[in-house]
C-alpha atoms as a PDB file:
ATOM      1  CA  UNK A   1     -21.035   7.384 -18.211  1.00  0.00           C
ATOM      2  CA  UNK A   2     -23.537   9.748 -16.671  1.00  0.00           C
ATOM      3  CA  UNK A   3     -26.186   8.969 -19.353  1.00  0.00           C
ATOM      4  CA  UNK A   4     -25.831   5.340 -18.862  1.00  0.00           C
ATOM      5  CA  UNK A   5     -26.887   5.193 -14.879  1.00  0.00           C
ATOM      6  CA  UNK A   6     -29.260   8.380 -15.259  1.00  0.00           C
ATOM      7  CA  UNK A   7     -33.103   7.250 -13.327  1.00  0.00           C
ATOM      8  CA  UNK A   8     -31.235   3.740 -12.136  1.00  0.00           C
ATOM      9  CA  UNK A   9     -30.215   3.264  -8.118  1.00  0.00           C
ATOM     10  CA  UNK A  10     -26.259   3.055  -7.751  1.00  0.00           C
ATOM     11  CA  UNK A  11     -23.743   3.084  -5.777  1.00  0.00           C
ATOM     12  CA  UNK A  12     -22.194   6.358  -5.103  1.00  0.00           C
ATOM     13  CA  UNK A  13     -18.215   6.952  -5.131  1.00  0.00           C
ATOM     14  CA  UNK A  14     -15.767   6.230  -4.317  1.00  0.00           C
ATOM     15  CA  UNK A  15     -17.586   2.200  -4.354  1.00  0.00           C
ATOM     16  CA  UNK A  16     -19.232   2.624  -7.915  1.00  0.00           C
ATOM     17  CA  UNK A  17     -17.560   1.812 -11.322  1.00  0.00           C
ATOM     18  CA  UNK A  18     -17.466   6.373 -11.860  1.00  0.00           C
ATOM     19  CA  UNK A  19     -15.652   6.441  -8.293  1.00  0.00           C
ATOM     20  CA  UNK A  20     -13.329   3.188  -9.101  1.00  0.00           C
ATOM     21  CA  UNK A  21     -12.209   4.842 -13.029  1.00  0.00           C
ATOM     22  CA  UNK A  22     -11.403   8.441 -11.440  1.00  0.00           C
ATOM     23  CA  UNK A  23      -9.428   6.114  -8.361  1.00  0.00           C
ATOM     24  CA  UNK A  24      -7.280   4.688 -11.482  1.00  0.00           C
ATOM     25  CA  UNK A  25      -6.674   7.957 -13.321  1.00  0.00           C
ATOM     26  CA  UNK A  26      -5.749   9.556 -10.365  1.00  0.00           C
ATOM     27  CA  UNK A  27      -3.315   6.890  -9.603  1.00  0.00           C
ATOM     28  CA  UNK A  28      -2.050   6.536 -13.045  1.00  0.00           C
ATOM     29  CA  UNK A  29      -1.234  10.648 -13.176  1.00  0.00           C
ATOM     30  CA  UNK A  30       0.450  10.449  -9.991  1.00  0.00           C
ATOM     31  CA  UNK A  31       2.637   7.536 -11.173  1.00  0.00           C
ATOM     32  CA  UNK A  32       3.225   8.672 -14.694  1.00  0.00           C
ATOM     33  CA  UNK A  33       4.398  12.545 -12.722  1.00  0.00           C
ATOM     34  CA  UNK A  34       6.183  11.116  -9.757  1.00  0.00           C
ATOM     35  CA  UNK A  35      10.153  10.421 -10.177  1.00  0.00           C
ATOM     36  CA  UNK A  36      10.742   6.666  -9.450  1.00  0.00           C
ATOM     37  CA  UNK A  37       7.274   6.384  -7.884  1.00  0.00           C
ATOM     38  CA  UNK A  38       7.575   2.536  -7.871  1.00  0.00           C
ATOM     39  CA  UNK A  39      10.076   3.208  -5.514  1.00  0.00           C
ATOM     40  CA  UNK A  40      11.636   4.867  -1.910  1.00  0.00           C
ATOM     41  CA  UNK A  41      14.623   5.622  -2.920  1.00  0.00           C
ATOM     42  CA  UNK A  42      14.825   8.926  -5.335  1.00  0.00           C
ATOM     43  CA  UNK A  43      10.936   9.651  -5.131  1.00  0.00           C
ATOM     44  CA  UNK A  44      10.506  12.874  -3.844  1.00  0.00           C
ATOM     45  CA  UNK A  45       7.240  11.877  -2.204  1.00  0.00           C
ATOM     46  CA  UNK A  46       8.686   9.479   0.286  1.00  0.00           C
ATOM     47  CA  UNK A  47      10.454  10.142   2.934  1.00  0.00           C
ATOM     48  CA  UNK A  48      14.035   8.856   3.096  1.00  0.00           C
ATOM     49  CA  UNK A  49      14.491   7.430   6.236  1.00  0.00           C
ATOM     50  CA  UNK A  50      17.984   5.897   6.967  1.00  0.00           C
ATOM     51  CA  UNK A  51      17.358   2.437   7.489  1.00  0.00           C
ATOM     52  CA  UNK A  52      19.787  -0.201  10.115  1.00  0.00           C
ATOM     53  CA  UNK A  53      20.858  -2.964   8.372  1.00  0.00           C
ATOM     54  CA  UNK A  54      21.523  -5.408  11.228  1.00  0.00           C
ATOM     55  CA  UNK A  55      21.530  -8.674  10.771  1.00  0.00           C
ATOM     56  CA  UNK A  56      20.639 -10.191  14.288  1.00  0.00           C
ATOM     57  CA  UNK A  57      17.512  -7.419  14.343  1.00  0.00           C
ATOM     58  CA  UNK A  58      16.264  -8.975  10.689  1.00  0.00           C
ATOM     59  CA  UNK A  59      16.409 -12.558  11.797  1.00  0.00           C
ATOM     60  CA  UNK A  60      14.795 -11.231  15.299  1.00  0.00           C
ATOM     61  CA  UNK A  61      12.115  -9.909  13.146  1.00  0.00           C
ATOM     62  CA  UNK A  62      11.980 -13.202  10.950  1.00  0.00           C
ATOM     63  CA  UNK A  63      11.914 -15.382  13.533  1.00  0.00           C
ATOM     64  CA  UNK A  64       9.105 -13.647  15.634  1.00  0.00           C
ATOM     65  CA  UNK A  65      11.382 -12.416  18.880  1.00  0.00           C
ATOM     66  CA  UNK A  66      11.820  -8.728  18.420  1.00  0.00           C
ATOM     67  CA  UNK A  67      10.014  -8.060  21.698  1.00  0.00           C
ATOM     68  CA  UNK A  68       7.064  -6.511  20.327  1.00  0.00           C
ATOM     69  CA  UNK A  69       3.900  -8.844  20.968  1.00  0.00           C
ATOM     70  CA  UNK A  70       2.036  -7.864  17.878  1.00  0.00           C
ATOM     71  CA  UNK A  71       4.898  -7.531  15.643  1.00  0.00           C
ATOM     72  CA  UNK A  72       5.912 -11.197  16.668  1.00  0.00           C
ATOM     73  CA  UNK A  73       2.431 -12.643  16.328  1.00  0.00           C
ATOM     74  CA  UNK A  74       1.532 -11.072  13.123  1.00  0.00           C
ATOM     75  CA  UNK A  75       5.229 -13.076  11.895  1.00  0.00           C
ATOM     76  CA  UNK A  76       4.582 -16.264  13.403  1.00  0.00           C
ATOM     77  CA  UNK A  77       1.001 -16.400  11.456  1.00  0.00           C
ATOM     78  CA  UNK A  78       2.696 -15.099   8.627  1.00  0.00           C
ATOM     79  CA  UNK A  79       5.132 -17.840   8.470  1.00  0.00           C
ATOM     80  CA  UNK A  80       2.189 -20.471   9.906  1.00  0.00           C
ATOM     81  CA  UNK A  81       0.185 -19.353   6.757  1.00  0.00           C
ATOM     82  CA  UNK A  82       1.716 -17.715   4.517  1.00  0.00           C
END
């Protein structure tokens, strides 16, 4: 890969094509030695955080009232746009 852009004007990484095939290695050996990387639950790298599951705070959330301006509007134009 070096020999082919030697003398020519490119990008440098992490932008060029070099920067963007050392990105997906890097990714693919962190997937491929991470436990249940596609995952929270059981992956070692992320943290387990105990999680509420009420009802009446998920529809808040779904329906744009938690209380939280930007939380709310990012919803609503979620929901307006998909």
């Amino acid at each position: 890969l070096d020999a082919a852009v030697a003398g020519r004007t490119h990008t440098k990484p992490p932008v060029s094509l070099h920067g963007q095939l050392l990105w997906r290695e890097f990714f693919y050996l962190c997937s491929a030695s991470t436990p249940h990387f596609d995952r929270m639950e059981g992956n070692p790298r992320c943290k387990q955080i105990p999680w509420a599951r009420d009802a009446d705070k998920i529809t808040a959330w779904q329906e744009a009232r938690t209380g939280f301006p930007y939380i709310d509007a990012i919803m609503t134009q979620l929901r307006h746009d998909g």
